[in-house]
Structures are given as C-alpha cells and as structure tokens.
C-alpha atoms as a PDB file:
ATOM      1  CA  UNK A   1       0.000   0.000   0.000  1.00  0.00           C
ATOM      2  CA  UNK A   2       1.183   3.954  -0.609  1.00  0.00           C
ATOM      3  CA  UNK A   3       0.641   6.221   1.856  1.00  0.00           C
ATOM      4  CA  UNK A   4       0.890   9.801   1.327  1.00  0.00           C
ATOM      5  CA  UNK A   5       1.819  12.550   4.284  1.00  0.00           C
ATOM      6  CA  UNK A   6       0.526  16.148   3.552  1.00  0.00           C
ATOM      7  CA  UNK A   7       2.386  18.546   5.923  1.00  0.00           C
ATOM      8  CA  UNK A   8       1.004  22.396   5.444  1.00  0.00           C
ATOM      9  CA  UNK A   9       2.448  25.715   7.474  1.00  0.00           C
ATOM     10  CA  UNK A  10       2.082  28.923   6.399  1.00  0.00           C
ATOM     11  CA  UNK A  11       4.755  31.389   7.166  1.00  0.00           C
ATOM     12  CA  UNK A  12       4.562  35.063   8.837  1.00  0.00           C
ATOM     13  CA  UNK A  13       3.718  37.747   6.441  1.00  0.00           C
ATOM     14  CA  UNK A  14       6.820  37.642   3.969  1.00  0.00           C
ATOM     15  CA  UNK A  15       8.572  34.604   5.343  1.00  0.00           C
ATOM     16  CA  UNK A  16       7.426  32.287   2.370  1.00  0.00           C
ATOM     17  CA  UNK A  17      10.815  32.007   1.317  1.00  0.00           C
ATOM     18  CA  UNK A  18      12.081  31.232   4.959  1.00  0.00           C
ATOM     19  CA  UNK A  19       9.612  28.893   5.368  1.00  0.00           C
ATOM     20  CA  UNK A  20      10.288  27.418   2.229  1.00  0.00           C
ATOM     21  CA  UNK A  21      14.165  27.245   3.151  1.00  0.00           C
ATOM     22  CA  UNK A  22      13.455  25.355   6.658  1.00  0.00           C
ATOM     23  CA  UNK A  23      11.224  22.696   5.207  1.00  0.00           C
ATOM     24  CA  UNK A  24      13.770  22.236   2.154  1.00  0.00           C
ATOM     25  CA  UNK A  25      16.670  21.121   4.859  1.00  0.00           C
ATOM     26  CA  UNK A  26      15.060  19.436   6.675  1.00  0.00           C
ATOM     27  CA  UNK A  27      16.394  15.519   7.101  1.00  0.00           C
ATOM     28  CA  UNK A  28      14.060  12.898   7.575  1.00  0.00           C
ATOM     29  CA  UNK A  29      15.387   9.463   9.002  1.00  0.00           C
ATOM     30  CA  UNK A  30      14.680   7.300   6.191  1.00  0.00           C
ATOM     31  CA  UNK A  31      14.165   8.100   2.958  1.00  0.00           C
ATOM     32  CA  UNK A  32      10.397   8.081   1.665  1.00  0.00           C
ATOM     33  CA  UNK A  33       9.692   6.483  -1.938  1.00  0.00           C
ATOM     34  CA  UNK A  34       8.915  10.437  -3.353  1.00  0.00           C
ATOM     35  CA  UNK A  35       9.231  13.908  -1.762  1.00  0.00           C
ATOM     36  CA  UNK A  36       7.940  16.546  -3.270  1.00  0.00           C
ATOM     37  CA  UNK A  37       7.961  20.603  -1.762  1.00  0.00           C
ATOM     38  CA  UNK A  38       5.532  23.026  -3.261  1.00  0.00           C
ATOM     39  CA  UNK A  39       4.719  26.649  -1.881  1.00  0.00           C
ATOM     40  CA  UNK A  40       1.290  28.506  -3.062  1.00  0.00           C
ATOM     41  CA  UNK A  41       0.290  32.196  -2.243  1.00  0.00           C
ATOM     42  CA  UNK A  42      -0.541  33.450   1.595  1.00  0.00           C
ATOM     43  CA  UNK A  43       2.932  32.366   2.119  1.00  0.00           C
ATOM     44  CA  UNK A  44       1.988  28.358   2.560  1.00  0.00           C
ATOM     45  CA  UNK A  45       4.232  25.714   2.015  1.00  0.00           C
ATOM     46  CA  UNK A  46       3.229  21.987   1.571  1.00  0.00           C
ATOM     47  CA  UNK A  47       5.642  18.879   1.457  1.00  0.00           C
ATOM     48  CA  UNK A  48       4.162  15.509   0.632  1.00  0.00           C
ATOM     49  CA  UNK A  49       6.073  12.218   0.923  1.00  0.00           C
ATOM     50  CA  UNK A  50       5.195   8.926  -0.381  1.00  0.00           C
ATOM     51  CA  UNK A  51       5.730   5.985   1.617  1.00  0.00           C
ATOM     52  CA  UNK A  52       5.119   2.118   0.655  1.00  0.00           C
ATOM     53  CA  UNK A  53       3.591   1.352   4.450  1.00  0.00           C
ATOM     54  CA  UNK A  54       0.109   0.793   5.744  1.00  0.00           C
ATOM     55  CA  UNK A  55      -2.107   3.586   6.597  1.00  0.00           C
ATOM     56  CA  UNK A  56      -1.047   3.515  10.307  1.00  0.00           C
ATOM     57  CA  UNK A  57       1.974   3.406  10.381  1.00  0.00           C
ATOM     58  CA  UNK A  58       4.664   4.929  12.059  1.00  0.00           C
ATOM     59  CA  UNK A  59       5.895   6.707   9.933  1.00  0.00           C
ATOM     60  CA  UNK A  60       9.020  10.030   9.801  1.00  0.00           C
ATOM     61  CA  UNK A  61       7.150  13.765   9.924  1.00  0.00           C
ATOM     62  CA  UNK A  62       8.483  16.828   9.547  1.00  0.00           C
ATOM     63  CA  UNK A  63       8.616  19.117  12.217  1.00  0.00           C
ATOM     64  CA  UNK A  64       6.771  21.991  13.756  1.00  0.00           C
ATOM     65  CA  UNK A  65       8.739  24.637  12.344  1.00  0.00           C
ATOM     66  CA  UNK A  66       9.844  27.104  15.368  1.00  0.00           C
ATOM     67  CA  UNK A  67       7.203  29.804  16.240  1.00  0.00           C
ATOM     68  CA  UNK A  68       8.979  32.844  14.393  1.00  0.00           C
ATOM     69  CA  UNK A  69       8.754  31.262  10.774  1.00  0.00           C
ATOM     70  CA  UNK A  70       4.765  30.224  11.158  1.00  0.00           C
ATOM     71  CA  UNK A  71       1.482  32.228  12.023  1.00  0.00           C
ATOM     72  CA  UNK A  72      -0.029  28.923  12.915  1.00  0.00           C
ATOM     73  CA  UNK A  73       0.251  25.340  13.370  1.00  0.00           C
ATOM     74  CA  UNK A  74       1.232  22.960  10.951  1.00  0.00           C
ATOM     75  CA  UNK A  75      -1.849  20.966   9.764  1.00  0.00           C
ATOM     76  CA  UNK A  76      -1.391  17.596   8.715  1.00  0.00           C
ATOM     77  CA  UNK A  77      -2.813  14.905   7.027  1.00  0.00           C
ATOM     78  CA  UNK A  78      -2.687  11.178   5.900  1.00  0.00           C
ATOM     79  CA  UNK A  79      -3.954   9.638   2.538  1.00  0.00           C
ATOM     80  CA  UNK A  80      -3.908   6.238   1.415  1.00  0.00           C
ATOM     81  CA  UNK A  81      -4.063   5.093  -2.881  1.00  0.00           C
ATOM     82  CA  UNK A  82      -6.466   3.460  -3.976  1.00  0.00           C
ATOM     83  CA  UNK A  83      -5.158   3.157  -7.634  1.00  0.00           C
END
C-alpha cells in the first residue's frame, strides 16, 4: 500500500521564502519512496512524501517549524491510494 503525508504551514507575512528554506533542509530518518515541496500564495508551504507502508503506520514527519517562521500550526494529514 502507498501512503501519502501532507504537511502544510504557512509562514509570517513575507517569510514564504524562509519557510520554504526550513522545510527544504530538513532531514528525515529514512528516505520516503517520493518527496515533493511546493509553496502557493498566503505564504503556505506543503511537502508531501510517499511511503510504501500501511495507513497507520509509524511513519518520519516533519517538524513543527519554530514559532517565528509560522502564524499557525502545521496541519497535517494522511492519505492512502487506492489506484
């Protein structure tokens, strides 16, 4: 089975590219089967990974980002294919 983790933040006003930065460098312990980093406007940045694992897993997360780059919490979320 794939599993997909969504992990969302958005940034302080004009610390997209921060934000962006942080979630870019950051290592995870084992390497997922895809990673993939997009940003959109509002200063959001997303990073899905792909893991072949069942849906409840344990599986590696990013991090909460410290509290100076983000004007929220991170929301996550967990998505299983059904091909």
């Amino acid at each position: 089975m794939t599993v997909a983790l969504m992990w969302e933040a958005r940034a302080v006003d004009g610390g997209g590219d921060a934000l962006l930065a942080w979630a870019r460098a950051q290592e995870l312990p084992v390497r997922p089967l895809r990673r993939e980093t997009l940003r959109a406007p509002g200063d959001r940045v997303l990073v899905i990974t792909w893991w072949d694992a069942a849906y409840d897993a344990e599986l590696p997360e990013l991090p909460e980002p410290d509290g100076e780059l983000v004007s929220r919490a991170v929301h996550r979320w967990r998505f299983e294919s059904v091909g």
